[in-house]
Protein backbone atom coordinates (compact mmCIF):
# COMPACT_ATOMS: atom_id res chain seq x y z
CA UNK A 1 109.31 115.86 131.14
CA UNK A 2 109.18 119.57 130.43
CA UNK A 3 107.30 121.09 127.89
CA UNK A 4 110.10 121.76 125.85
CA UNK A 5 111.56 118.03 125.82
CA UNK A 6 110.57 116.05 122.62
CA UNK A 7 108.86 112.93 123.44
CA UNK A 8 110.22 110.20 121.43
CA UNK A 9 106.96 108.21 121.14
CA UNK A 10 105.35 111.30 119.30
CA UNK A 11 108.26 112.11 116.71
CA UNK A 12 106.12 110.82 113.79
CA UNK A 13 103.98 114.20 114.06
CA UNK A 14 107.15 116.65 113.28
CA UNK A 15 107.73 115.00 110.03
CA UNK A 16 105.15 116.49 107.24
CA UNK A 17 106.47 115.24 104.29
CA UNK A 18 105.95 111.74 102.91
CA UNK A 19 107.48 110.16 99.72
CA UNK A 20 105.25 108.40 97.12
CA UNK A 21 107.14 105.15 98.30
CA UNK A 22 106.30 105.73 101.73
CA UNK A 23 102.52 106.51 100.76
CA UNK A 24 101.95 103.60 99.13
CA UNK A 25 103.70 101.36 102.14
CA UNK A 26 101.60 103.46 104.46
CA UNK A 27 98.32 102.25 102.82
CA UNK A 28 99.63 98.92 102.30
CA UNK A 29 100.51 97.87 105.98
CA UNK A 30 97.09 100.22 106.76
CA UNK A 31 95.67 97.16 104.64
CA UNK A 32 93.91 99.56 101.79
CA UNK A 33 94.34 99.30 98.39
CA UNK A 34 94.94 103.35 96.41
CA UNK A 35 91.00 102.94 95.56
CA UNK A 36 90.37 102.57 99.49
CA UNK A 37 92.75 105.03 100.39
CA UNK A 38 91.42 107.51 97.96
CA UNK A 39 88.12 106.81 99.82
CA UNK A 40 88.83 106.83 103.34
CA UNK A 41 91.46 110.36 102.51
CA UNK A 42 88.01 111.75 100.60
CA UNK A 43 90.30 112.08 97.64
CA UNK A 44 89.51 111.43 94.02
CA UNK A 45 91.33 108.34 92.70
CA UNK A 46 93.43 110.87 90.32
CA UNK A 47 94.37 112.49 92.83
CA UNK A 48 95.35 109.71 95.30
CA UNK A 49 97.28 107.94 92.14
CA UNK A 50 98.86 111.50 92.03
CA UNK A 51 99.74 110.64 95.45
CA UNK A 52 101.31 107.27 95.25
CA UNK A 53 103.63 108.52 91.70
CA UNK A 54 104.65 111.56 92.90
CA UNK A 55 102.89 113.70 90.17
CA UNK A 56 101.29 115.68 93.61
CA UNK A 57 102.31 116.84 96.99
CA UNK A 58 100.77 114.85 99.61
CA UNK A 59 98.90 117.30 101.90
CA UNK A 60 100.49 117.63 105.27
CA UNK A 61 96.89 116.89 107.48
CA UNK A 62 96.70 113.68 105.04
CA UNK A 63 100.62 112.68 106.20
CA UNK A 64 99.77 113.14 109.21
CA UNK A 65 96.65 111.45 109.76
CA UNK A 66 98.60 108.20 107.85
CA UNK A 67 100.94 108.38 110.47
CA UNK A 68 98.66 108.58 113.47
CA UNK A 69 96.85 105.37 111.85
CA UNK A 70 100.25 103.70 111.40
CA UNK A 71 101.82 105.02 115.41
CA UNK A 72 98.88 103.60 117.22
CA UNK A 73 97.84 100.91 114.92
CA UNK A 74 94.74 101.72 114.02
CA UNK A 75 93.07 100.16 111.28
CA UNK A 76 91.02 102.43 109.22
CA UNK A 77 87.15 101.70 108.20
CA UNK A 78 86.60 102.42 104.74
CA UNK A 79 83.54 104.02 103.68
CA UNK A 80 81.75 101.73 100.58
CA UNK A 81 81.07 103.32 97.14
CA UNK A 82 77.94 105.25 97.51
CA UNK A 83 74.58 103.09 96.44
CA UNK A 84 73.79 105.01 93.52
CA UNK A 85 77.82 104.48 92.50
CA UNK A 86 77.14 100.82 92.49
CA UNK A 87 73.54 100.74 90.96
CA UNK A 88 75.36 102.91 88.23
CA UNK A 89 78.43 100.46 87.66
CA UNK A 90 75.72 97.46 87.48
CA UNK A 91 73.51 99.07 84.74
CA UNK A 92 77.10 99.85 82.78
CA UNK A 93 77.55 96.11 83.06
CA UNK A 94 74.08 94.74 81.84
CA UNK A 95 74.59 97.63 79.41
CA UNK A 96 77.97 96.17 78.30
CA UNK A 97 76.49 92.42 77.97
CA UNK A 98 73.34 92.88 76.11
């Protein structure tokens, strides 16, 4: 194959669009809910509910990276809330109930 033949196995990375449909099926078959997704792109959750309704572009590195995940089946690790994220949602709650 010469360098200017396309190589049909790596068409996914000429496409740099992606729909809000095809976001959220992307994160669904990667097994991540938007919350995960907005954690493992290092997006807000606005911005990756933005994302899955259309009201924002999906950046092309973020299109791409979903479909590098998706071509070789890779299942992304997402990073946990940081501690103090989940020390602050637990005093919220005992705030809440008392």
């Amino acid at each position: 194959m010469t360098e200017t033949e396309d190589d049909p196995n790596e068409v996914w990375q000429y496409d740099r669009a992606l729909s809000p449909a095809a976001y959220l099926r992307a994160i669904k078959a990667l097994g991540m809910s938007r919350i995960a997704a907005a954690r493992y792109l290092g997006v807000s959750e606005r911005t990756a509910r933005r994302f899955a309704t259309g009201e924002g572009d999906i950046p092309p590195p973020v299109v791409l990276l979903l479909r590098a995940l998706l071509h070789y089946n890779a299942r992304p690790v997402v990073p946990h809330p940081p501690r103090y994220a989940r020390e602050l949602q637990q005093e919220q709650k005992h705030v809440r109930g008392a």
